[in-house]
Protein backbone atom coordinates (compact mmCIF):
# COMPACT_ATOMS: atom_id res chain seq x y z
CA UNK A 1 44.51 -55.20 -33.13
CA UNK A 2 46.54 -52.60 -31.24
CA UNK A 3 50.36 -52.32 -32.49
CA UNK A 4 52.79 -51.30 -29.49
CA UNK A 5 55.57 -48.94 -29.82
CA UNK A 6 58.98 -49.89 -29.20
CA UNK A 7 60.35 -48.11 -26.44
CA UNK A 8 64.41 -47.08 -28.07
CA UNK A 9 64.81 -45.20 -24.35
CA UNK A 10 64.02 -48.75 -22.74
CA UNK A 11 66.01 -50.76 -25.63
CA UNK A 12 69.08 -48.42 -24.99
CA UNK A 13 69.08 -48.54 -21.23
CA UNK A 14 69.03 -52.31 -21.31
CA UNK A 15 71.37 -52.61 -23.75
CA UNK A 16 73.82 -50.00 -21.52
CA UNK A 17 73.04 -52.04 -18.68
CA UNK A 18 73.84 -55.54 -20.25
CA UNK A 19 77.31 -53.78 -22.06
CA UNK A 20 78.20 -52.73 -18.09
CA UNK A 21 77.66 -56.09 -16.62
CA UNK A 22 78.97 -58.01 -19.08
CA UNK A 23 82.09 -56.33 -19.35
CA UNK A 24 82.39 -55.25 -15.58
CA UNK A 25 82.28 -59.20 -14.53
CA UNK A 26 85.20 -59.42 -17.14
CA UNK A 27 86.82 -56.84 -15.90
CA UNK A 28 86.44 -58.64 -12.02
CA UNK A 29 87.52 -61.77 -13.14
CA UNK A 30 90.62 -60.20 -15.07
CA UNK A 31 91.23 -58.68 -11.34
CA UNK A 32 90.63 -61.70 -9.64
CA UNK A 33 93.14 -63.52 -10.68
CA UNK A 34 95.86 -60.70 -10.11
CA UNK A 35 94.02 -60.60 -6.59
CA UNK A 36 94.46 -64.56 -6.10
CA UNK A 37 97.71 -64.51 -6.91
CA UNK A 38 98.47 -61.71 -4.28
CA UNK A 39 96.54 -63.53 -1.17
CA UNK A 40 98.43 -66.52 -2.23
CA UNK A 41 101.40 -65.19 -2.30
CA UNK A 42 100.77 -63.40 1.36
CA UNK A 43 99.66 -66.40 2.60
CA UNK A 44 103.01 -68.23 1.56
CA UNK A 45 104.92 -64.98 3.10
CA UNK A 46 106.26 -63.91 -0.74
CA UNK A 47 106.06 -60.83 -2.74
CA UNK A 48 103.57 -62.14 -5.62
CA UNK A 49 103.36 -60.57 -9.03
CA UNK A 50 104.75 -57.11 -8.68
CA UNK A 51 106.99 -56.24 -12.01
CA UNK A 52 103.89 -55.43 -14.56
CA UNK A 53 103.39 -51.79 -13.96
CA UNK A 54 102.72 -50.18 -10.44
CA UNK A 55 102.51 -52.11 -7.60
CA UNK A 56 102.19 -55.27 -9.99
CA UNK A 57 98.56 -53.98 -11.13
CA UNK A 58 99.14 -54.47 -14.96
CA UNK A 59 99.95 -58.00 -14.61
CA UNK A 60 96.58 -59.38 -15.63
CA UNK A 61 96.75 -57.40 -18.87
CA UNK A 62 100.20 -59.16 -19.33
CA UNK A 63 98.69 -62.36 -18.47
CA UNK A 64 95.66 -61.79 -21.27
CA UNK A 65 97.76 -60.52 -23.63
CA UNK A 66 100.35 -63.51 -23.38
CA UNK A 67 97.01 -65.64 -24.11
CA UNK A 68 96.35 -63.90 -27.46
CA UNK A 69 99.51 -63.77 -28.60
CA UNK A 70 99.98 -67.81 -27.89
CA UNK A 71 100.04 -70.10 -31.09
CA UNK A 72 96.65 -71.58 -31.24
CA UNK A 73 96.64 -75.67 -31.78
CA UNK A 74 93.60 -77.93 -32.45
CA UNK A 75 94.78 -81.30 -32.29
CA UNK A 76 94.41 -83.03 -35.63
CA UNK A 77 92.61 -86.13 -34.26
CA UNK A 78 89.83 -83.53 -32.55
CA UNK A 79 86.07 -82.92 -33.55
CA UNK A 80 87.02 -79.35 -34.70
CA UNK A 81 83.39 -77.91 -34.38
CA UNK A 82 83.06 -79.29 -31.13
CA UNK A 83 86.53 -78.00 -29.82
CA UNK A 84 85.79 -75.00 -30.63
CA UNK A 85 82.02 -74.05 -29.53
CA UNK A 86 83.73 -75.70 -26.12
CA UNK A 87 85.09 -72.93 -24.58
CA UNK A 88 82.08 -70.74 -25.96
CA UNK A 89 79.58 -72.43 -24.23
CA UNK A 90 81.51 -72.13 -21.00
CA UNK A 91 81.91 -68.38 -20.99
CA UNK A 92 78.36 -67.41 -22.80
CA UNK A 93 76.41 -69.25 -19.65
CA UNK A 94 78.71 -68.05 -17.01
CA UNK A 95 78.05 -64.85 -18.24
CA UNK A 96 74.44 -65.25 -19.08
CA UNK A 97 73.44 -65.83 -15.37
CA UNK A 98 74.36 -62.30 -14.21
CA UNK A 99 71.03 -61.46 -16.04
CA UNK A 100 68.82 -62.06 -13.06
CA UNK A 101 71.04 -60.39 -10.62
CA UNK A 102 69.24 -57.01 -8.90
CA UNK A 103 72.86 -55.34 -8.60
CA UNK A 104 71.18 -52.20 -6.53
CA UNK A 105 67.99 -50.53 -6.29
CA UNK A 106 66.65 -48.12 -9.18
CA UNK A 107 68.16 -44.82 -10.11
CA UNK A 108 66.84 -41.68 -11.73
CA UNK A 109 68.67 -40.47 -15.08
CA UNK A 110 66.75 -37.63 -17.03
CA UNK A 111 63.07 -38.15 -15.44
CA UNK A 112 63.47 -41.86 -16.04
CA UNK A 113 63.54 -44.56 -13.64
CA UNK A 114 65.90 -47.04 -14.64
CA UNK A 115 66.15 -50.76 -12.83
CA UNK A 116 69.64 -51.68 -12.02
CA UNK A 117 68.32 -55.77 -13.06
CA UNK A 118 68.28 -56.97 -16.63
CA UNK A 119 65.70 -58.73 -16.30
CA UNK A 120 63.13 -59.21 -13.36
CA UNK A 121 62.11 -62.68 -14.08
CA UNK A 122 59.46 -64.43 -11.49
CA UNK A 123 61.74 -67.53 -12.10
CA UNK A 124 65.11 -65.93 -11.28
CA UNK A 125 66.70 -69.04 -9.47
CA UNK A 126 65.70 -71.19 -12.00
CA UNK A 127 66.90 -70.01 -14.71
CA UNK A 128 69.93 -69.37 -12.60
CA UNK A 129 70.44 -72.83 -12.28
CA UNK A 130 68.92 -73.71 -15.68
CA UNK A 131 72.32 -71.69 -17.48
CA UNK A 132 74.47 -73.49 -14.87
CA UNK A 133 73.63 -76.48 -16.22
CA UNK A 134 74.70 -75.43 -19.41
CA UNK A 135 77.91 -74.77 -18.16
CA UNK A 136 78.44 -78.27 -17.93
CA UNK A 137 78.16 -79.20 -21.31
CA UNK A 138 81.01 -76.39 -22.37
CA UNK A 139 83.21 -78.82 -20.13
CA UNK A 140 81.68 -82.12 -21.47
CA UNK A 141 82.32 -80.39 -25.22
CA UNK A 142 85.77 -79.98 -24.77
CA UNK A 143 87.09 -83.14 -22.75
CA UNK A 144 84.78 -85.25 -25.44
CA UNK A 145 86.08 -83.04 -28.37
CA UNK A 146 89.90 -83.13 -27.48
CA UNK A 147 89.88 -86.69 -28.50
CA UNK A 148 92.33 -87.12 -25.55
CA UNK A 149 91.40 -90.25 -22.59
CA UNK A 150 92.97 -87.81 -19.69
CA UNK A 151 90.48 -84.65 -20.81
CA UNK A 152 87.78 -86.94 -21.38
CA UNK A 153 88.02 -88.70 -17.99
CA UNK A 154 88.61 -84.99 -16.63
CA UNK A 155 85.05 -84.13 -18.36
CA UNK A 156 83.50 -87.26 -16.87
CA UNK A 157 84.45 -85.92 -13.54
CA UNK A 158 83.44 -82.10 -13.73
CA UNK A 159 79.72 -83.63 -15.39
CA UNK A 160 79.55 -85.98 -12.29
CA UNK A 161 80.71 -83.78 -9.70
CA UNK A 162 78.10 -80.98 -11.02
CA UNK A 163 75.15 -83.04 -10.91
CA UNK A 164 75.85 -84.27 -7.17
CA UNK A 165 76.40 -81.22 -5.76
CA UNK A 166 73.32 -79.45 -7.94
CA UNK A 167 70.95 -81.65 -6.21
CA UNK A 168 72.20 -80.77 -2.89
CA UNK A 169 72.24 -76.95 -3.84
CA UNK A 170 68.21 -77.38 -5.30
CA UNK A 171 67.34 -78.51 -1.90
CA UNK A 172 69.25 -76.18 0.17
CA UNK A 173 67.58 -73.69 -1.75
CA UNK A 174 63.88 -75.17 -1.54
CA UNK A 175 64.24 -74.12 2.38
CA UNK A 176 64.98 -70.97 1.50
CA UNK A 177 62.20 -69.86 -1.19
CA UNK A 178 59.71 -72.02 1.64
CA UNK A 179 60.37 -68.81 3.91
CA UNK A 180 60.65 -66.18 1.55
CA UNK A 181 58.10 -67.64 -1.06
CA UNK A 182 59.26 -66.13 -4.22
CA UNK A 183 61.72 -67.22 -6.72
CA UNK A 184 62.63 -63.40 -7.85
CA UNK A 185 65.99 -62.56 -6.27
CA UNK A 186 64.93 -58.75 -6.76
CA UNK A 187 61.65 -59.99 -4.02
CA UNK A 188 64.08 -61.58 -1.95
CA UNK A 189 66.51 -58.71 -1.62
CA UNK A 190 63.43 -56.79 -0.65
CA UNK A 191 62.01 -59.12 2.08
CA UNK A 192 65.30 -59.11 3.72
CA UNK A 193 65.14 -54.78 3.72
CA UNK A 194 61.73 -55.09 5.24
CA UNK A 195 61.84 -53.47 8.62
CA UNK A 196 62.38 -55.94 11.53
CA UNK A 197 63.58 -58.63 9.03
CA UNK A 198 66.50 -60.11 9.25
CA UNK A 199 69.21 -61.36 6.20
CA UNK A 200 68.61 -64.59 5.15
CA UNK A 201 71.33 -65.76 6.63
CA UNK A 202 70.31 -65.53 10.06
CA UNK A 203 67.34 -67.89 9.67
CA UNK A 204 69.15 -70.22 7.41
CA UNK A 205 72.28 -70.74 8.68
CA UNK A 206 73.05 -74.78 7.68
CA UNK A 207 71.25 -73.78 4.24
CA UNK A 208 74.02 -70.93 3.64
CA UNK A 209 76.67 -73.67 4.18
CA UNK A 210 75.37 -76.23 2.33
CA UNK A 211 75.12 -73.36 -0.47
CA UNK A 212 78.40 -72.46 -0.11
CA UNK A 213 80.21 -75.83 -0.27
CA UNK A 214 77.89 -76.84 -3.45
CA UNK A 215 78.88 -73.41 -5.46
CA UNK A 216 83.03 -74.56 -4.69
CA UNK A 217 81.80 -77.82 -6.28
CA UNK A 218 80.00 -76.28 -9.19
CA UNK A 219 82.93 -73.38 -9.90
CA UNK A 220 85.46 -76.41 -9.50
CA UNK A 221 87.74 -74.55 -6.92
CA UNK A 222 89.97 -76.33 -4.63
CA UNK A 223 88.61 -78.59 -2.80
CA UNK A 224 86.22 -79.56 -5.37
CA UNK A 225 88.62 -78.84 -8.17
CA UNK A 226 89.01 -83.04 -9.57
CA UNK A 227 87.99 -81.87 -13.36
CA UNK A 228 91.91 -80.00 -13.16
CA UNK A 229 93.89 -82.59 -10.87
CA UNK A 230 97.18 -81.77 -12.58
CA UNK A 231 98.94 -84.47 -10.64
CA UNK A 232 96.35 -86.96 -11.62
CA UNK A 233 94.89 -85.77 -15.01
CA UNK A 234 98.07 -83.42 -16.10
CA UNK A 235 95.92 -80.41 -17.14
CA UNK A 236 92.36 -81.47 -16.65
CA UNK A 237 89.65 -81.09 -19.02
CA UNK A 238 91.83 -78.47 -21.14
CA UNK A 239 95.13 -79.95 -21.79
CA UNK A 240 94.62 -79.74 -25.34
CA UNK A 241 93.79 -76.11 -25.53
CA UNK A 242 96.13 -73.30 -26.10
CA UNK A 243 95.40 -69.30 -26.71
CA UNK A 244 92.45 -67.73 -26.29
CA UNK A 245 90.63 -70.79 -25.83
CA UNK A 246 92.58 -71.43 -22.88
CA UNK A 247 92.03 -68.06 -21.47
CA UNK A 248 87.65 -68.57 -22.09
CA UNK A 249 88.23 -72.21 -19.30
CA UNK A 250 90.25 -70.38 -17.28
CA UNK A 251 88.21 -66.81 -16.99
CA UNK A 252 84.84 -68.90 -17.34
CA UNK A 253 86.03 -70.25 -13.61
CA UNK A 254 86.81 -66.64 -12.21
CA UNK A 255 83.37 -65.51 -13.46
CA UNK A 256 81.51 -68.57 -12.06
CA UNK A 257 83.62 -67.36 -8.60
CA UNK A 258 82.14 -63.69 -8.83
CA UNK A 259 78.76 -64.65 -9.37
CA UNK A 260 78.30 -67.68 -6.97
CA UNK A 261 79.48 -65.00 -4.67
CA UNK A 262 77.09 -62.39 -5.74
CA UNK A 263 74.17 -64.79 -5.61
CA UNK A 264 75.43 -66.15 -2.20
CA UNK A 265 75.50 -62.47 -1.17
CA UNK A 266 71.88 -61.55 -2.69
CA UNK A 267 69.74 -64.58 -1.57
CA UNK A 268 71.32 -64.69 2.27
CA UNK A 269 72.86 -61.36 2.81
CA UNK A 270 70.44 -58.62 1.82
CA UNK A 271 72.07 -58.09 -1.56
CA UNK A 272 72.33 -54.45 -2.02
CA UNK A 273 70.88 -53.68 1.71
CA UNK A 274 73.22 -51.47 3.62
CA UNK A 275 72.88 -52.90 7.22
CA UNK A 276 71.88 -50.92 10.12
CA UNK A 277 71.00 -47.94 7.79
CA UNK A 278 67.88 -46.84 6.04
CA UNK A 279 68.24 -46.10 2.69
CA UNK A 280 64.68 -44.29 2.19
CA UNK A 281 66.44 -40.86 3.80
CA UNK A 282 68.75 -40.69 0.77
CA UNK A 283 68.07 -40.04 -2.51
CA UNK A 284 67.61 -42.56 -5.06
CA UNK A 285 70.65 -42.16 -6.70
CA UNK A 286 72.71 -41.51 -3.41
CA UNK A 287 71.34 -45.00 -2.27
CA UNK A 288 71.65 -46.85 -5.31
CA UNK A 289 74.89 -46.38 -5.61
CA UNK A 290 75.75 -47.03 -1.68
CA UNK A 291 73.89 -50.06 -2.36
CA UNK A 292 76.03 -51.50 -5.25
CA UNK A 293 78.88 -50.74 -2.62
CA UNK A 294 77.43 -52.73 -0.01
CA UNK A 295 76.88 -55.88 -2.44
CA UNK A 296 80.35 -55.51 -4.17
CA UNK A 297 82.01 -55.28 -0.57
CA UNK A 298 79.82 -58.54 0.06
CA UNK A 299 80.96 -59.97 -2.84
CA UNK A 300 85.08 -59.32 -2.47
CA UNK A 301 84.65 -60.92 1.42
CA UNK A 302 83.38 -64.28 -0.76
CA UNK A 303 86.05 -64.02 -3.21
CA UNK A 304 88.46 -63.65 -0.25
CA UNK A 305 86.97 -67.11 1.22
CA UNK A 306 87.02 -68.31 -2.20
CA UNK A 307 91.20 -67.71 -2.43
CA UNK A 308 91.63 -68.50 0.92
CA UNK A 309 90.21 -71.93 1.04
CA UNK A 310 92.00 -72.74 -1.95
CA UNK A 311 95.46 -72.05 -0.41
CA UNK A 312 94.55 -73.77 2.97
CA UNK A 313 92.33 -76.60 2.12
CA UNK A 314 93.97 -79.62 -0.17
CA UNK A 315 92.37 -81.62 -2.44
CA UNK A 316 89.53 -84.32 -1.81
CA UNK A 317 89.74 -87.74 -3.38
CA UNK A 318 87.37 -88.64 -5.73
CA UNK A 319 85.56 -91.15 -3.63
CA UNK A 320 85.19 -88.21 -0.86
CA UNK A 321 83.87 -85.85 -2.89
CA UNK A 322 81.15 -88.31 -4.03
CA UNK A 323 80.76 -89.39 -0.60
CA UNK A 324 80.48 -85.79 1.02
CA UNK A 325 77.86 -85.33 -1.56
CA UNK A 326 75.43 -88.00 -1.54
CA UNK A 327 75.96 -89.00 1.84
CA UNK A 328 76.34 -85.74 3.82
CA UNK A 329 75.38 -82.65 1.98
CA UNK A 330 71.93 -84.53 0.46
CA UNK A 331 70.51 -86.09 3.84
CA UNK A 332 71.31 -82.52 5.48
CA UNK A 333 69.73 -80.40 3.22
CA UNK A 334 66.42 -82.73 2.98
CA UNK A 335 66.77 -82.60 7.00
CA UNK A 336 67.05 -78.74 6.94
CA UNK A 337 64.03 -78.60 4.72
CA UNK A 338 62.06 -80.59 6.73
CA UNK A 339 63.03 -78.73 10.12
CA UNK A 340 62.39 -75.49 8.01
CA UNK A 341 58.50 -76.50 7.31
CA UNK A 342 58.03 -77.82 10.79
CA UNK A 343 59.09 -74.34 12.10
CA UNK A 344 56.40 -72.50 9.36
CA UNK A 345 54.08 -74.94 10.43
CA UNK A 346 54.15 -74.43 13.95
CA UNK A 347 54.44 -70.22 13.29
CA UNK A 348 51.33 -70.40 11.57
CA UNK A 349 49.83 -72.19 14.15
CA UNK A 350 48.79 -75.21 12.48
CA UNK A 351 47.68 -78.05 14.75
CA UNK A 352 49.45 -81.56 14.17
């Protein structure tokens, strides 16, 4: 029986790794919502934030520490377990799904090539939407736990809304992984920088969009945003939270935002792929970290559609959003997977 070694170099680069995404998507969704707040306020011709240190750039820092310094309340009547592992949940698997994520190409530190991925699963987009799901429950948790009918029936709606739109988002994806026949984002970024193939995008263009409107629906942003109709629900699924806990809803959403929009970004935009450059003349360093460039300036353009839909787009009703579910997003994904295997089918030359 042969005992293996434990690689410490390989435990401490993951761990470094892990420490840098986890708090640099922290970090993005601090920024984000200083960012929102700014395109909101340009699109409503006003000034926005702009007291909290230069330029207005320390106001999410106010904003965080205004959360910890808030009284914390759990309502007496509450499951107090419950309300509390709430929240939790809803931060620990937004976070959790960055793990898959090939954020650039490898580099070279000390004669050791490290892989900017935590983990280079065969099963990436499963267990991508595997943790989504769990997001869910952090919701469910708190609008049960609350003990309150309005964040109950705001729960009710979030679980609802998340299971329509994950079945339309499944198939939308099935086209995809038909073409590129891998579930490994990391293989997908690198069938896209094959030479004479094009992004994703290009031969999925109805599968992007579907994408795209399901991941609103699953981050609940505006127009998909029913599990916080204030003028329905007063404060949603977290009207009986206060403090930090608060603050773990509210950042859990900006997180969901930057991820949705890195995935978008890796499975039908090349990922880290510069365009209409070849990164093999550089060196590996040079063009890993040119690469994380090109994803994160991917990534803000989403965010930016993200905000800006928000502000322009108002609010379905909950009968439309069920209803642009099931009745349009479903039949048109099951039609663009079935158009998509015709076309692989007739490529290959099979005979009908």
């Amino acid at each position: 029986m042969t005992i293996l070694a434990f690689d410490w170099a390989l435990f401490i680069e993951k761990f470094v790794l892990i420490a840098v995404v986890v708090f640099g998507s922290l970090g993005v969704a601090l920024y984000t919502t200083f960012a929102e707040r700014k395109v909101a306020a340009i699109l409503q011709d006003r000034r926005g934030p702009n007291r909290a240190g230069p330029f207005g750039l320390l106001q999410p820092f106010a904003d965080g520490l205004k959360l910890v310094f808030k009284e914390e309340i759990i309502p007496n009547t509450s499951n107090k377990a419950l309300f509390v592992i709430g929240p939790g949940l809803a931060m620990t698997a937004a976070l959790m799904t960055s793990a898959v994520i090939p954020w650039g190409n490898k580099i070279e530190i000390f004669d050791r090539t490290i892989s900017l991925q935590i983990a280079d699963v065969n099963v990436g987009m499963l267990y991508i939407f595997g943790v989504v799901s769990m997001g869910v429950y952090g919701i469910m948790i708190g609008g049960w736990a609350s003990n309150n009918k309005f964040s109950l029936m705001a729960a009710l709606r979030g679980a609802s809304q998340a299971i329509s739109y994950e079945l339309a988002m499944g198939l939308s994806l099935i086209a995809l992984l038909m073409l590129t026949g891998s579930l490994s984002l990391k293989s997908i970024v690198e069938q896209q920088m094959h030479q004479g193939h094009w992004w994703n995008f290009f031969y999925q263009p109805l599968g992007f969009l579907i994408f795209m409107v399901c991941a609103f629906a699953e981050c609940n942003r505006t127009p998909f945003d029913l599990p916080e109709a204030e003028n329905e629900l007063n404060f949603g699924y977290h009207q009986e939270y206060s403090s930090m806990k608060l603050g773990f809803y509210l950042f859990a959403e900006y997180v969901n935002m930057f991820i949705s929009s890195v995935i978008m970004s890796t499975l039908y935009f090349g990922g880290y792929d510069i365009p209409f450059f070849d990164e093999s003349t550089l060196s590996p360093n040079i063009a890993a970290i040119l690469g994380i460039g090109a994803l994160m300036t991917k990534t803000i353009i989403f965010i930016f559609i993200f905000m800006w839909v928000r502000w322009t787009i108002p609010r379905f009703r909950y009968d439309q959003l069920m209803n642009l579910g099931w009745k349009k997003l479903v039949p048109l994904a099951l039609l663009n997977m079935l158009v998509t295997g015709a076309v692989i089918l007739w490529r290959s030359g099979a005979k009908w």
